[in-house]
PDB file of N, CA and C in Angstrom:
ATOM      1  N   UNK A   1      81.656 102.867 158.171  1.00  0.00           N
ATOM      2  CA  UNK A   1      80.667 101.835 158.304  1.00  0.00           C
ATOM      3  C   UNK A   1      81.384 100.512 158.517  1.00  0.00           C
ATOM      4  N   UNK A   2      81.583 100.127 159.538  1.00  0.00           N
ATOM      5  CA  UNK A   2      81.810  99.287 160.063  1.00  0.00           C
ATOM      6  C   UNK A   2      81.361  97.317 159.533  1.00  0.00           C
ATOM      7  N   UNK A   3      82.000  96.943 158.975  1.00  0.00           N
ATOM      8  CA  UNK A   3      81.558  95.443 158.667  1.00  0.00           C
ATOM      9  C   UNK A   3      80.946  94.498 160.088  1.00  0.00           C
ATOM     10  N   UNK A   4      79.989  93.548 159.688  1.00  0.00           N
ATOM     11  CA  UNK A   4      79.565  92.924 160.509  1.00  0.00           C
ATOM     12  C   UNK A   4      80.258  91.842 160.989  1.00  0.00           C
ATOM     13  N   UNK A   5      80.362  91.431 159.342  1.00  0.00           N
ATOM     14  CA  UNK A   5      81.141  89.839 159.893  1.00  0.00           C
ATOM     15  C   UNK A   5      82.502  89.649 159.911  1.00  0.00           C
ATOM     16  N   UNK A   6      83.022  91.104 159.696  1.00  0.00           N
ATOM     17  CA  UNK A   6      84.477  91.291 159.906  1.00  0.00           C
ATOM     18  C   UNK A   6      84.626  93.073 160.516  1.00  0.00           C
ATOM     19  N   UNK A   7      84.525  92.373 161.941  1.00  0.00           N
ATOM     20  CA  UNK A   7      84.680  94.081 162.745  1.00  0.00           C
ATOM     21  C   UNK A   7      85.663  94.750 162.832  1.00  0.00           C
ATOM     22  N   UNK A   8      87.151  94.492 162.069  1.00  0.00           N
ATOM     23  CA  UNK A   8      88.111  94.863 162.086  1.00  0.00           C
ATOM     24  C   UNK A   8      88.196  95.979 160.681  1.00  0.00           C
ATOM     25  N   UNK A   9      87.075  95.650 160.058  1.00  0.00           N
ATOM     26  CA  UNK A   9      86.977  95.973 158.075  1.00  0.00           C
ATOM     27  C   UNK A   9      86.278  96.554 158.168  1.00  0.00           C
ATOM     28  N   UNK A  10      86.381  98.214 157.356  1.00  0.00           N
ATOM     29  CA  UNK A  10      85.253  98.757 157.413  1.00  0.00           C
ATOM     30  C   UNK A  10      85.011  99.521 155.375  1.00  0.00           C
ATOM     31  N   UNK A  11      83.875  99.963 155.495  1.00  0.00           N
ATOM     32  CA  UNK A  11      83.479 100.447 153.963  1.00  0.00           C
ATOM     33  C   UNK A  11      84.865 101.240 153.858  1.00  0.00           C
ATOM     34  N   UNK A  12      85.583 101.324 152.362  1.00  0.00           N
ATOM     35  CA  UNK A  12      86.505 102.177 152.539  1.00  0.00           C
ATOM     36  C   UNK A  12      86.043 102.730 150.800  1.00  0.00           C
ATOM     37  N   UNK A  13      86.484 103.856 150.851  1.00  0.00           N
ATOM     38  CA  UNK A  13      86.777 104.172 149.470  1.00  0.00           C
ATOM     39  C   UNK A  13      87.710 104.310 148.762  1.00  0.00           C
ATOM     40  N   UNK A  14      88.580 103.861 147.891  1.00  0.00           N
ATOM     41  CA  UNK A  14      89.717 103.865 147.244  1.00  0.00           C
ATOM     42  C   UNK A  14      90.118 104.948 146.157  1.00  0.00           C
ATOM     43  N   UNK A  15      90.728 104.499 145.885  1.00  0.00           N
ATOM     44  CA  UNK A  15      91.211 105.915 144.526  1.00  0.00           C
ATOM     45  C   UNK A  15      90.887 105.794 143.508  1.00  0.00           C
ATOM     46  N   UNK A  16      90.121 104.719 143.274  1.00  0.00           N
ATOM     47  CA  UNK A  16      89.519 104.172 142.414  1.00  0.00           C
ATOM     48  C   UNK A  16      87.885 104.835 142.219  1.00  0.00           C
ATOM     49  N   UNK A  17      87.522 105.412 143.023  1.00  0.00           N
ATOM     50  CA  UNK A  17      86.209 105.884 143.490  1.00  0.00           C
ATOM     51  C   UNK A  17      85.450 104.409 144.173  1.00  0.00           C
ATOM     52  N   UNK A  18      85.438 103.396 143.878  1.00  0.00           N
ATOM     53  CA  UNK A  18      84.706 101.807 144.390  1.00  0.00           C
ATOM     54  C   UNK A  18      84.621 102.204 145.867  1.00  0.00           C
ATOM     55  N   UNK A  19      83.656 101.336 146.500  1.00  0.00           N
ATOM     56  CA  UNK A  19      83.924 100.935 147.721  1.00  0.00           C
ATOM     57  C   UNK A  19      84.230  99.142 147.571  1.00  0.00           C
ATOM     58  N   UNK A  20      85.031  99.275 148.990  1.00  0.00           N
ATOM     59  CA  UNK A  20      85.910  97.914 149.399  1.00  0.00           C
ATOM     60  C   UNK A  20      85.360  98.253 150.965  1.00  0.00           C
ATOM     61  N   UNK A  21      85.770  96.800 151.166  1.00  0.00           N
ATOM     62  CA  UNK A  21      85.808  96.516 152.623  1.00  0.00           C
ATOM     63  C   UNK A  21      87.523  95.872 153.132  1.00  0.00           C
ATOM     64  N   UNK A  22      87.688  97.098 154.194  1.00  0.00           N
ATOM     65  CA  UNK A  22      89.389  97.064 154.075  1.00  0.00           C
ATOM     66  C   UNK A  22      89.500  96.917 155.720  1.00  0.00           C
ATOM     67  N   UNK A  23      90.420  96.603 155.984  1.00  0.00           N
ATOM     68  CA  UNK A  23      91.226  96.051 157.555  1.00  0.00           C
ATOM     69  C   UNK A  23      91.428  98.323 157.404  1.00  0.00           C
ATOM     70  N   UNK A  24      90.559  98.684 158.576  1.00  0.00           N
ATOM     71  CA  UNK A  24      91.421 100.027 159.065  1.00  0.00           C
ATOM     72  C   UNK A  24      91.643  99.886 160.821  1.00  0.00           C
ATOM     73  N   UNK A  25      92.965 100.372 160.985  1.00  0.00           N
ATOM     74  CA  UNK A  25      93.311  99.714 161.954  1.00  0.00           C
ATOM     75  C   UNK A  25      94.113 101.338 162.983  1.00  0.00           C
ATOM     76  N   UNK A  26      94.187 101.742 163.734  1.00  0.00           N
ATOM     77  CA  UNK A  26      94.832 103.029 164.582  1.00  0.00           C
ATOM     78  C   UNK A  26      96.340 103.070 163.556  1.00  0.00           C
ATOM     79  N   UNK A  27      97.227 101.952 163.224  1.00  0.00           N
ATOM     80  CA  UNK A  27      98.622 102.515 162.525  1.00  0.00           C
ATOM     81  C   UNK A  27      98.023 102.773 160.884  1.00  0.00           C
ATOM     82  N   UNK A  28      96.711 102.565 160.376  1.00  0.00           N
ATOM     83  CA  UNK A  28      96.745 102.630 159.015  1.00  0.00           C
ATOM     84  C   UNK A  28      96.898 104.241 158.947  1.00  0.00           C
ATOM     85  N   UNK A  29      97.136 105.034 157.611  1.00  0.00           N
ATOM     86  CA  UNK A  29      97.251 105.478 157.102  1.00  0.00           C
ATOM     87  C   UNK A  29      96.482 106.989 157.540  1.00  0.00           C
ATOM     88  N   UNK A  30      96.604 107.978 157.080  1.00  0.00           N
ATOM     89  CA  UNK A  30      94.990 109.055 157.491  1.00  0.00           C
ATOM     90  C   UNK A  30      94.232 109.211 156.115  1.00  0.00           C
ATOM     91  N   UNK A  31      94.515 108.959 154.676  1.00  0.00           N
ATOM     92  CA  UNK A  31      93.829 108.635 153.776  1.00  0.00           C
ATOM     93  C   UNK A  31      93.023 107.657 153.828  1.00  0.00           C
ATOM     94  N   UNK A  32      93.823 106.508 154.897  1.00  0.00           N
ATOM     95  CA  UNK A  32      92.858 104.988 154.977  1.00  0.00           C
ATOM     96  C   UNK A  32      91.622 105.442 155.817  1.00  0.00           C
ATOM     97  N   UNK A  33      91.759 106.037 156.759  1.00  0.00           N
ATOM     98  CA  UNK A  33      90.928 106.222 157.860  1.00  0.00           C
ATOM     99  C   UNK A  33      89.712 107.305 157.388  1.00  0.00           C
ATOM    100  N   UNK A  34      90.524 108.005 156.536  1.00  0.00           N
ATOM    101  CA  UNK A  34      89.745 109.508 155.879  1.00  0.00           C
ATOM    102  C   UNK A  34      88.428 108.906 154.573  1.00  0.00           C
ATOM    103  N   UNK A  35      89.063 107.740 154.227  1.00  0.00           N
ATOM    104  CA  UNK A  35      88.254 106.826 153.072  1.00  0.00           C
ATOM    105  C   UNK A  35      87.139 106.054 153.930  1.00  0.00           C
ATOM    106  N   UNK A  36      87.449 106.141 155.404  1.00  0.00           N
ATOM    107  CA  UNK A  36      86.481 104.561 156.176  1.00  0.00           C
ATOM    108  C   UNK A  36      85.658 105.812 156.863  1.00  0.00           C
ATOM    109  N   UNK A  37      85.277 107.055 156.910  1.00  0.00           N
ATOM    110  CA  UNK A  37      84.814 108.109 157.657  1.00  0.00           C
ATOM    111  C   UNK A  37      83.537 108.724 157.008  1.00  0.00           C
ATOM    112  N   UNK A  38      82.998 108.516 156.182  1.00  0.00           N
ATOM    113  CA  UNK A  38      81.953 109.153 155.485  1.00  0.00           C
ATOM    114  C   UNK A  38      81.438 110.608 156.243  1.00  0.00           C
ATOM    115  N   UNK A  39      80.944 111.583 155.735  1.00  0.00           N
ATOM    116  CA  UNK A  39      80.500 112.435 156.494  1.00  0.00           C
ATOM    117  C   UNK A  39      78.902 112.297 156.252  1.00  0.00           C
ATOM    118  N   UNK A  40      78.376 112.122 156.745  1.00  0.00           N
ATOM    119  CA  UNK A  40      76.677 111.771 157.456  1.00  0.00           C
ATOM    120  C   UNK A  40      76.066 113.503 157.125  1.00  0.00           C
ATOM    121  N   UNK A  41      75.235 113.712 155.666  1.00  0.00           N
ATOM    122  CA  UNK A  41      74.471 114.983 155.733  1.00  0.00           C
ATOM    123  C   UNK A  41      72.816 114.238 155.362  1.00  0.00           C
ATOM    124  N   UNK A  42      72.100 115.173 155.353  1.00  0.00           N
ATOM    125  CA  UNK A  42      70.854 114.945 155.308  1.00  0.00           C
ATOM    126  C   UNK A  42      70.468 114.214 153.134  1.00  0.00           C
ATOM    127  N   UNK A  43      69.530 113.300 153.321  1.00  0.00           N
ATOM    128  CA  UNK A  43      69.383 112.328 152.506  1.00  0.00           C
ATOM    129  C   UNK A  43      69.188 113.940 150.656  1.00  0.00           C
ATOM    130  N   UNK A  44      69.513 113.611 149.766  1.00  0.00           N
ATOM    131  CA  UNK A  44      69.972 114.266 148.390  1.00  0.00           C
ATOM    132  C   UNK A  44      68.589 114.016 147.636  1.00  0.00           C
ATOM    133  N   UNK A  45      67.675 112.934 148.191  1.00  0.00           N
ATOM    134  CA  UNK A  45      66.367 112.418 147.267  1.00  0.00           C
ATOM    135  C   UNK A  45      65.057 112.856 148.435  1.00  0.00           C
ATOM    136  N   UNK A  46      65.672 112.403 149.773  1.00  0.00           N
ATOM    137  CA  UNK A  46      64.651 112.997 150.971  1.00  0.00           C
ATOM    138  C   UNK A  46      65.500 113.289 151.884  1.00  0.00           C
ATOM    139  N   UNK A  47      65.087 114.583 152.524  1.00  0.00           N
ATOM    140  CA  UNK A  47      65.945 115.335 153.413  1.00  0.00           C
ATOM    141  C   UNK A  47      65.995 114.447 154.745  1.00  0.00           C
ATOM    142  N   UNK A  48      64.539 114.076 155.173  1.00  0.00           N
ATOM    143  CA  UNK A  48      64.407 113.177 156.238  1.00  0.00           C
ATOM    144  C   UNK A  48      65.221 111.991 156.376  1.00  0.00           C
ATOM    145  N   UNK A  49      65.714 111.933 155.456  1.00  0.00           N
ATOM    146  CA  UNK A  49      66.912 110.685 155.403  1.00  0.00           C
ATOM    147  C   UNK A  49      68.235 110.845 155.189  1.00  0.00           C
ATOM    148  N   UNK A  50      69.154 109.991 155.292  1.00  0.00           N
ATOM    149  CA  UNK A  50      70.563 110.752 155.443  1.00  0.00           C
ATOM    150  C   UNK A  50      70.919 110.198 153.772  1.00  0.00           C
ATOM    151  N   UNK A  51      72.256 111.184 153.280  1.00  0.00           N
ATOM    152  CA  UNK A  51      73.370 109.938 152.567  1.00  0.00           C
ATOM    153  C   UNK A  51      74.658 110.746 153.281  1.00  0.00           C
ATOM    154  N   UNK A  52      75.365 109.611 152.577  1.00  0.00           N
ATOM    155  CA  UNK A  52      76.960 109.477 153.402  1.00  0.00           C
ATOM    156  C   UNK A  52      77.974 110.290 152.046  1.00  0.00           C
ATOM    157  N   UNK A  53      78.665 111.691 152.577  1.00  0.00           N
ATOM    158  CA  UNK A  53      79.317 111.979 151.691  1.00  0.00           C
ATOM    159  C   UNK A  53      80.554 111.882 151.632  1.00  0.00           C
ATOM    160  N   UNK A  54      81.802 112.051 151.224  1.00  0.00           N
ATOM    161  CA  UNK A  54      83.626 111.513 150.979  1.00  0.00           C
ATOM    162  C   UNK A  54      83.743 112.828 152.046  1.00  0.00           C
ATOM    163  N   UNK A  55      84.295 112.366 152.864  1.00  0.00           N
ATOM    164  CA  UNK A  55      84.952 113.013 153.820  1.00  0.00           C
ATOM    165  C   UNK A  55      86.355 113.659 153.633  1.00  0.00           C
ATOM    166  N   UNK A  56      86.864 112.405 152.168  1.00  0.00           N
ATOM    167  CA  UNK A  56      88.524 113.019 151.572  1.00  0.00           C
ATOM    168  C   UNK A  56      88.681 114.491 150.624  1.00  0.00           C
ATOM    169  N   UNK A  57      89.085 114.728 149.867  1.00  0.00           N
ATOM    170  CA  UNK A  57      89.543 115.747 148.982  1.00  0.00           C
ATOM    171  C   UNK A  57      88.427 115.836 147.725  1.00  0.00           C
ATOM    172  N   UNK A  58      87.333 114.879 147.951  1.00  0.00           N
ATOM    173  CA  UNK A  58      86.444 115.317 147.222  1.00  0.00           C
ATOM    174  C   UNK A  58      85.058 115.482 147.448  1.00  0.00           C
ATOM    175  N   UNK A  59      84.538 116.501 148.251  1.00  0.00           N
ATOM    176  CA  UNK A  59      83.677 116.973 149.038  1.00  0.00           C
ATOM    177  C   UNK A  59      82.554 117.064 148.436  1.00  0.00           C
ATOM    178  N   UNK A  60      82.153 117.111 147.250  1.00  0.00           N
ATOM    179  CA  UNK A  60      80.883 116.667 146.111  1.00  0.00           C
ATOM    180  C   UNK A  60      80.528 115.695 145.798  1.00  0.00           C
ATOM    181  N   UNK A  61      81.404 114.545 146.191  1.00  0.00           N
ATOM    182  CA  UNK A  61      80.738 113.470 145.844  1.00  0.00           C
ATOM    183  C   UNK A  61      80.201 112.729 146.855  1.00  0.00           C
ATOM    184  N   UNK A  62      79.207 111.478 146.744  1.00  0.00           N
ATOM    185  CA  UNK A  62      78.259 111.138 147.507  1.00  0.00           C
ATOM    186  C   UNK A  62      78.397 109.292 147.273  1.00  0.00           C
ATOM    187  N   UNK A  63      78.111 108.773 147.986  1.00  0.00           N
ATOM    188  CA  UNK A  63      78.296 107.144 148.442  1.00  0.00           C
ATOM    189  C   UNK A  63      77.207 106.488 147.851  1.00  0.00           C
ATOM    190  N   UNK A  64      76.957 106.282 146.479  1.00  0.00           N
ATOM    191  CA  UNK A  64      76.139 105.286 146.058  1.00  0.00           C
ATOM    192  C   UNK A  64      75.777 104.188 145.532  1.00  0.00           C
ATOM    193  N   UNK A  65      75.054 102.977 145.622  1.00  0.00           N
ATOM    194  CA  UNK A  65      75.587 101.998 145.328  1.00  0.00           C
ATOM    195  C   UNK A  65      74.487 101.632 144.225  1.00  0.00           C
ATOM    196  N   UNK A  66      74.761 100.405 143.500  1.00  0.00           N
ATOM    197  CA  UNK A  66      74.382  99.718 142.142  1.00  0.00           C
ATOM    198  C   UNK A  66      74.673  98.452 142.152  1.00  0.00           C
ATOM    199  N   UNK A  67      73.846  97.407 141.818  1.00  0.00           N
ATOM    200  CA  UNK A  67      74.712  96.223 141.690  1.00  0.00           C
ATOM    201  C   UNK A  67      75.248  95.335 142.786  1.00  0.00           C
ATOM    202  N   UNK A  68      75.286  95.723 144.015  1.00  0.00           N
ATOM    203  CA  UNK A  68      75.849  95.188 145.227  1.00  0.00           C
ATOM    204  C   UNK A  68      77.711  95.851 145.335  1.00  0.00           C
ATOM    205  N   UNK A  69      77.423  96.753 144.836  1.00  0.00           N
ATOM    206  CA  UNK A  69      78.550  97.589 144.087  1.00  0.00           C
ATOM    207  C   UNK A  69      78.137  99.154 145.120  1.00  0.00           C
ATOM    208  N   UNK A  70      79.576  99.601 146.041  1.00  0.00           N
ATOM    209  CA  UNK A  70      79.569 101.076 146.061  1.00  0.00           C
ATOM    210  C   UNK A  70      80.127 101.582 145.639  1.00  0.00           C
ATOM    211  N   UNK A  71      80.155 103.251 145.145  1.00  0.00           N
ATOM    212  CA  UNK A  71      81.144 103.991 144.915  1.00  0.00           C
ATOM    213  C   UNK A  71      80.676 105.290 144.597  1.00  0.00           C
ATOM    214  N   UNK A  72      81.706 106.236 144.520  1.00  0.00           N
ATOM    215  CA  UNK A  72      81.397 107.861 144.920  1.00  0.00           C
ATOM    216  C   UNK A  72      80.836 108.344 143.652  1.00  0.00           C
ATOM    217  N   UNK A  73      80.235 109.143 143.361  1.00  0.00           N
ATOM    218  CA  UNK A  73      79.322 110.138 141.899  1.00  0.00           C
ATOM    219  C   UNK A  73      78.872 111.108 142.871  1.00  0.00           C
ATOM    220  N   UNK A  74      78.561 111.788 141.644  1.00  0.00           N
ATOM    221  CA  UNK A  74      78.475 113.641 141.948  1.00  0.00           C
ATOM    222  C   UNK A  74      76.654 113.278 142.263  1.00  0.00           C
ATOM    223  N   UNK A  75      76.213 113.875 142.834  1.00  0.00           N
ATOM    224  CA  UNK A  75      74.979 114.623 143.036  1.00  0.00           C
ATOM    225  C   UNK A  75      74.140 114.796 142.020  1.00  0.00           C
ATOM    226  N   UNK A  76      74.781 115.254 140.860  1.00  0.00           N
ATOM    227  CA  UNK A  76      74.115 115.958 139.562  1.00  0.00           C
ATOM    228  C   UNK A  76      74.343 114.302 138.758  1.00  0.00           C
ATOM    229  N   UNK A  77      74.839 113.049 138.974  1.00  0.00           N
ATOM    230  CA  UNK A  77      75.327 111.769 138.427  1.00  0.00           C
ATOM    231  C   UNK A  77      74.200 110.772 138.854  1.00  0.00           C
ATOM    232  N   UNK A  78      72.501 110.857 137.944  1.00  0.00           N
ATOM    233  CA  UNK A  78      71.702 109.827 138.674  1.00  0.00           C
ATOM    234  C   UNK A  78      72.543 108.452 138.754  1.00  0.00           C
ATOM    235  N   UNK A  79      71.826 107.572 139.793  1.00  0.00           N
ATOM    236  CA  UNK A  79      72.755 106.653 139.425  1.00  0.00           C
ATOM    237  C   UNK A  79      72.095 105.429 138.523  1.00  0.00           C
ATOM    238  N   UNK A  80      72.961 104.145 137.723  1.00  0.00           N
ATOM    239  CA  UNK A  80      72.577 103.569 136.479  1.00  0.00           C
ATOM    240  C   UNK A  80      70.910 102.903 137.098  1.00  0.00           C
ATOM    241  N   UNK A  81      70.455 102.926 138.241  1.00  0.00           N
ATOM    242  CA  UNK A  81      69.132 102.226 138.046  1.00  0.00           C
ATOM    243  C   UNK A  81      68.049 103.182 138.385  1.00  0.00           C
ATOM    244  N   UNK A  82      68.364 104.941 138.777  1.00  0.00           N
ATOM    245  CA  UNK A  82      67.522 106.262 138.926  1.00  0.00           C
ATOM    246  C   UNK A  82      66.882 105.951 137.468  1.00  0.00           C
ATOM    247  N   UNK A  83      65.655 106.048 137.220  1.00  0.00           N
ATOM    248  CA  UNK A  83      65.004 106.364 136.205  1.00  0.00           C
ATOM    249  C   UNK A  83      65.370 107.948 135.516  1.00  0.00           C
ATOM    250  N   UNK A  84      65.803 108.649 134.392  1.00  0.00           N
ATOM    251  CA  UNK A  84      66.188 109.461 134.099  1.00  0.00           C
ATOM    252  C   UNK A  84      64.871 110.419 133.389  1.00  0.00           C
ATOM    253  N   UNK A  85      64.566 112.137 133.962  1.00  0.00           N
ATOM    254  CA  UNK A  85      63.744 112.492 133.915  1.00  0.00           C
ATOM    255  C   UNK A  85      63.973 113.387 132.413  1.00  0.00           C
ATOM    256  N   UNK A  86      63.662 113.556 131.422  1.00  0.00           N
ATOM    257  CA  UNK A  86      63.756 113.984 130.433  1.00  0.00           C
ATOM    258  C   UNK A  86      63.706 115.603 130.596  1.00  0.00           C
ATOM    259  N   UNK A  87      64.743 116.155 129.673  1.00  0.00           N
ATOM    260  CA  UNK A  87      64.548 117.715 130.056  1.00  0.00           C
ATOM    261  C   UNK A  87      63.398 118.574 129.272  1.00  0.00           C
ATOM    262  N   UNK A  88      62.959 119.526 129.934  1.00  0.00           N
ATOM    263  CA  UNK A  88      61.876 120.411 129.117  1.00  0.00           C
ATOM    264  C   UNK A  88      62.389 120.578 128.426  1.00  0.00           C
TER     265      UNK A  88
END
C-alpha cells in the first residue's frame, strides 16, 4: 500500500508486528519488500470485502488497525475496539 504523500514509502510491517511507513525501493531488502506486499484475500468479518494478510513467514496473521495504529493479529485476536461476544 503505497503512501500518498510520500510515493516512494509504502505500509511496511516490521518485526515488531506494527505497521510503518518505510522508503521500499528495487535495492531494499526481500523481507523489506515481502513486509510492503500484503496478500489481498476476501474480507474475515464480510466476505464481500477484502482484508490484507502478511505475505512474510507468518501466513495467519491479518493487517489490523486501532488507534491510527497498524499491525498484524491472528484472526481468532478481536481487535481492542471489536465488541467481544461472550461465550455460551
Amino acid at each position: 500500500m503505497r503512501s500518498v504523500n510520500h510515493p516512494d514509502r509504502y505500509a511496511a510491517v516490521r518485526t515488531d508486528s506494527l505497521g510503518h511507513i518505510d522508503p521500499v525501493r528495487a535495492s531494499s531488502i526481500t523481507a523489506v519488500k515481502q513486509g510492503a506486499a500484503p496478500t489481498v484475500v476476501p474480507g474475515l468479518a464480510d466476505a464481500n470485502r477484502y482484508t490484507f494478510r502478511d505475505s512474510c513467514a507468518r501466513p495467519l496473521r491479518y493487517l489490523r488497525h486501532h488507534v491510527h495504529a497498524l499491525r498484524l493479529s491472528s484472526s481468532r485476536t478481536p481487535t481492542p475496539s471489536a465488541p467481544t461476544v461472550p461465550s455460551p
